[in-house]
C-alpha atoms as a PDB file:
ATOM      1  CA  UNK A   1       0.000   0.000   0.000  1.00  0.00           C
ATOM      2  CA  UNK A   2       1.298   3.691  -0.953  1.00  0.00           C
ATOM      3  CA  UNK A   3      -0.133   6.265   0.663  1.00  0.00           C
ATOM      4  CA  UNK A   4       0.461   9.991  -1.022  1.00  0.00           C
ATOM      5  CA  UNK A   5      -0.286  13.111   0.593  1.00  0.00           C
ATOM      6  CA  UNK A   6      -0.056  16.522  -0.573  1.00  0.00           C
ATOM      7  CA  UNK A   7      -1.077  20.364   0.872  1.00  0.00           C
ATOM      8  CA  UNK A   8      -4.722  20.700  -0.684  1.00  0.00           C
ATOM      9  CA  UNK A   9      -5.391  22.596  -3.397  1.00  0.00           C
ATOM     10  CA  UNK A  10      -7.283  25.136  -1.433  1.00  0.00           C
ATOM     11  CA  UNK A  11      -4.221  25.933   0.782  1.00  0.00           C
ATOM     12  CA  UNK A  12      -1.956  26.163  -2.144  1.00  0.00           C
ATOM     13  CA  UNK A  13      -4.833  28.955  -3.738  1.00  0.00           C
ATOM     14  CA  UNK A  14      -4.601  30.710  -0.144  1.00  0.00           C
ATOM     15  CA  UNK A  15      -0.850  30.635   0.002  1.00  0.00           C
ATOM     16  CA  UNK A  16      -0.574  32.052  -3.209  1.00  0.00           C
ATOM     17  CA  UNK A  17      -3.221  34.805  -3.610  1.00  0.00           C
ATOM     18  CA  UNK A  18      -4.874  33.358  -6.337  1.00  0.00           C
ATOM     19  CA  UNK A  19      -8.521  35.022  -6.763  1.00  0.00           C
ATOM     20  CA  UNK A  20      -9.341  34.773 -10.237  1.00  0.00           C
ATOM     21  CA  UNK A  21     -12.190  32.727 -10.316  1.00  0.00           C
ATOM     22  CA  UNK A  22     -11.527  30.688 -13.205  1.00  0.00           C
ATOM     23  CA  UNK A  23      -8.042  30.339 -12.356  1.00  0.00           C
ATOM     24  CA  UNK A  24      -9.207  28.375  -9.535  1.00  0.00           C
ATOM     25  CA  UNK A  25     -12.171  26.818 -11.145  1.00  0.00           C
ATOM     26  CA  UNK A  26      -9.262  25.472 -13.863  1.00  0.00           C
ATOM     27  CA  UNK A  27      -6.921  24.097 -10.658  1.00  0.00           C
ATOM     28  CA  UNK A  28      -9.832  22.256  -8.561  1.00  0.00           C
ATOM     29  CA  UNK A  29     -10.481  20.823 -11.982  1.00  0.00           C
ATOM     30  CA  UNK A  30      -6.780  19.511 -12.456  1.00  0.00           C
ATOM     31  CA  UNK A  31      -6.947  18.000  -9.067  1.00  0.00           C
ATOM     32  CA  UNK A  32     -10.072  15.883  -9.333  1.00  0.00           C
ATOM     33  CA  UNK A  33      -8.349  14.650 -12.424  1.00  0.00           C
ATOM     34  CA  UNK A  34      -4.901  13.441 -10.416  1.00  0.00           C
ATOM     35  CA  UNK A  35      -7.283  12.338  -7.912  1.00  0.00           C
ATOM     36  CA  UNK A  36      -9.414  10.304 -10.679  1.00  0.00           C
ATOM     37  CA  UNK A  37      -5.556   9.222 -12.490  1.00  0.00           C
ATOM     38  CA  UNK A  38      -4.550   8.067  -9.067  1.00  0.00           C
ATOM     39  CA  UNK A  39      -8.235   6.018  -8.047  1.00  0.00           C
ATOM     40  CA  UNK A  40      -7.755   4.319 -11.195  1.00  0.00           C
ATOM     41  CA  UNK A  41      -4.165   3.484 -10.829  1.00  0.00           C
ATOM     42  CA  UNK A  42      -4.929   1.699  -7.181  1.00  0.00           C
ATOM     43  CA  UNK A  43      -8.153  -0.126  -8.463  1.00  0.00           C
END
């Protein structure tokens, strides 16, 4: 078993200052697909 762990995405927007709305619309996307790349890669 592997277990991976990174800051969340919502920390990393915080840390960062990032408030364009579809900046951060386009990162939550890119993080349900690593999450969705990494489900299928343990199934």
């Amino acid at each position: 078993m592997v277990h991976i762990r990174y800051p969340s995405i919502d920390n990393w927007i915080e840390d960062l200052a990032i408030v364009d709305k579809e900046v951060i619309a386009e990162v939550k996307k890119t993080q349900a697909m690593i999450v969705g790349v990494l489900e299928e890669l343990t199934e």
